[in-house]
C-alpha atoms as a PDB file:
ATOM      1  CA  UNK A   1       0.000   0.000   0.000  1.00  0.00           C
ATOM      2  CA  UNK A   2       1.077   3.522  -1.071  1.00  0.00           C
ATOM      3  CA  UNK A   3       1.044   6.516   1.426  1.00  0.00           C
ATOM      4  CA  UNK A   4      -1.466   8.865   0.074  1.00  0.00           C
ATOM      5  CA  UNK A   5      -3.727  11.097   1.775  1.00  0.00           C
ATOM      6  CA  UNK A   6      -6.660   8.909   1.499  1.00  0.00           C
ATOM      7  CA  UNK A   7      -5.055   7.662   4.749  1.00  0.00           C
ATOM      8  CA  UNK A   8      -5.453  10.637   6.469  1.00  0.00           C
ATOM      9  CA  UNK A   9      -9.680  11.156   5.734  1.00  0.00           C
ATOM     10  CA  UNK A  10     -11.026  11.262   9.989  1.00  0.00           C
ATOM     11  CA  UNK A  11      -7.837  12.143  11.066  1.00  0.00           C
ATOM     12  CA  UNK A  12      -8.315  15.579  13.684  1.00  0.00           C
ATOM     13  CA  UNK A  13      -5.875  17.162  11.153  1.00  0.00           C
ATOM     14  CA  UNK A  14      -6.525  16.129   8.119  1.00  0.00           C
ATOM     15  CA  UNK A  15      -8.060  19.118   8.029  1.00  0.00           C
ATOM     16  CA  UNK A  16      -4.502  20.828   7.333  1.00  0.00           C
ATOM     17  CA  UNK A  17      -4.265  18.976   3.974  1.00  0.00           C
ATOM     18  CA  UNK A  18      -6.013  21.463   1.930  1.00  0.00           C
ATOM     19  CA  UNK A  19      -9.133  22.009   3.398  1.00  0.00           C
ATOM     20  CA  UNK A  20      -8.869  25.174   5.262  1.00  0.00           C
ATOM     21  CA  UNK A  21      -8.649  28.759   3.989  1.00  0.00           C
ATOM     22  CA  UNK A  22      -5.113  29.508   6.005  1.00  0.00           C
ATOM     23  CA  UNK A  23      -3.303  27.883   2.816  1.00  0.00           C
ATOM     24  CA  UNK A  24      -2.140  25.219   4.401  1.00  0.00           C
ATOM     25  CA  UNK A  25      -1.909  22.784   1.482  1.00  0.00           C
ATOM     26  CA  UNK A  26      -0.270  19.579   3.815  1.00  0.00           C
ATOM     27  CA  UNK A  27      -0.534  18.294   7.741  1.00  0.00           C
ATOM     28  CA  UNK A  28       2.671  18.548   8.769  1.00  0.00           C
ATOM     29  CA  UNK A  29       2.433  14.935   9.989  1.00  0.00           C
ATOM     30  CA  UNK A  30       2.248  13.439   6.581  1.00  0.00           C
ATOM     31  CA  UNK A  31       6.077  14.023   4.522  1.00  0.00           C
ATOM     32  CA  UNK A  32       7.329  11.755   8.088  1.00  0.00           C
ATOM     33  CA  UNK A  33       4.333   9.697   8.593  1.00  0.00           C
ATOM     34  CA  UNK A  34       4.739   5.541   8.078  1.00  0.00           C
ATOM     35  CA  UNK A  35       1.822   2.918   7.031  1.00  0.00           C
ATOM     36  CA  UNK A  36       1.183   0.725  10.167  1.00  0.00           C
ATOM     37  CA  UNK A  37      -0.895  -1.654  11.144  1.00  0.00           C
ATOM     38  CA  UNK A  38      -3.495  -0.729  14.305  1.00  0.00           C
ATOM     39  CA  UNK A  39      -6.423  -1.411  15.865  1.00  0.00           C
ATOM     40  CA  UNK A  40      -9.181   0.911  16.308  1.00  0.00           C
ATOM     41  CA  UNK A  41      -9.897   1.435  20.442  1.00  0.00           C
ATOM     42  CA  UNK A  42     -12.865   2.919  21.609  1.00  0.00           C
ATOM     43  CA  UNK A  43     -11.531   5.062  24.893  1.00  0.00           C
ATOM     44  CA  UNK A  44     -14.483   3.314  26.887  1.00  0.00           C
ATOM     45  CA  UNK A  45     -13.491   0.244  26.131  1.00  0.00           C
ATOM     46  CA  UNK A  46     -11.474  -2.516  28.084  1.00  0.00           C
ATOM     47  CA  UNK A  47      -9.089  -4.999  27.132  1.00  0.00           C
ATOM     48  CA  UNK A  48      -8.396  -6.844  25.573  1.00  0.00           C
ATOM     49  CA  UNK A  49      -8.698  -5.763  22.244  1.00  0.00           C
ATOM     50  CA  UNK A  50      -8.037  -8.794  20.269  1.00  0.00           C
ATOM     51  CA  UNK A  51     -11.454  -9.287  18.164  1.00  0.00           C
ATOM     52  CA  UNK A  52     -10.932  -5.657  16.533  1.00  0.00           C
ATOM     53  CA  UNK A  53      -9.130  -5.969  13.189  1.00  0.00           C
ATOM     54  CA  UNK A  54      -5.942  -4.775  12.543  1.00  0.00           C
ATOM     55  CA  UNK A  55      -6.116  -2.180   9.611  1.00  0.00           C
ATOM     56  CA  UNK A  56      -3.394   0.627   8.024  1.00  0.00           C
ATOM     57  CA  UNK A  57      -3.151   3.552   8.964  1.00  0.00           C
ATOM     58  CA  UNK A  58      -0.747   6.403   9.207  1.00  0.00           C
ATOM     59  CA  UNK A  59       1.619   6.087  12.037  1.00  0.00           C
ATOM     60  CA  UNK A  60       0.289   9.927  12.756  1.00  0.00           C
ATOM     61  CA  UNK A  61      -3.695   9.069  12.540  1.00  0.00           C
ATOM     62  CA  UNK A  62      -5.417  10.833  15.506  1.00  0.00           C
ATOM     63  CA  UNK A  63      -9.207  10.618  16.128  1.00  0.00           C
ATOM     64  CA  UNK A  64     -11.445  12.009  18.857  1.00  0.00           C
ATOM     65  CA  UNK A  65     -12.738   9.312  20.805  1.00  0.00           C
ATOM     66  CA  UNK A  66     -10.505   6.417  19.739  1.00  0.00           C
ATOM     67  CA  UNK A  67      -6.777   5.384  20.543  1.00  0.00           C
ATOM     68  CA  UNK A  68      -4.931   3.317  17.962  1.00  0.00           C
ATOM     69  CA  UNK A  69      -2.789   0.333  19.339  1.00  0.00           C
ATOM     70  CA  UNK A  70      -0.282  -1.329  17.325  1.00  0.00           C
ATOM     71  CA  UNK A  71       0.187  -5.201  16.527  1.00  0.00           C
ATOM     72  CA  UNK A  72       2.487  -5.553  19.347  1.00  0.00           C
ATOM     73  CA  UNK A  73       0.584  -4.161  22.293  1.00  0.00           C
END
């Protein structure tokens, strides 16, 4: 999988990739940020998290509401 900004769609700043009127045309996340594979948390719930699917994201993916826990964790 490629790193595009597709990745970055629900992200709290994806809004800085080109959808704002301040000119900002790219999150200054994304020229460093690496596909990984995480799991999607909900912050109210408890371990484990084993029956939630592992899926790609960018190693800089932020949502409210949710933490994102690698493979190894």
């Amino acid at each position: 999988m490629n790193k595009s900004k597709t990745l970055c769609i629900g992200c709290n700043d994806d809004f800085y990739n080109g959808k704002n009127d301040l000119g900002i045309e790219e999150c200054w996340c994304f020229e460093d940020a690496e596909i990984v594979e995480k799991r999607k948390v909900p912050i109210t719930m408890r371990p484990p998290w084993d029956g939630l699917p592992l899926e790609p994201r960018l190693s800089c993916f932020r949502q409210k509401g949710y933490v994102f826990i690698p493979e190894e964790k």
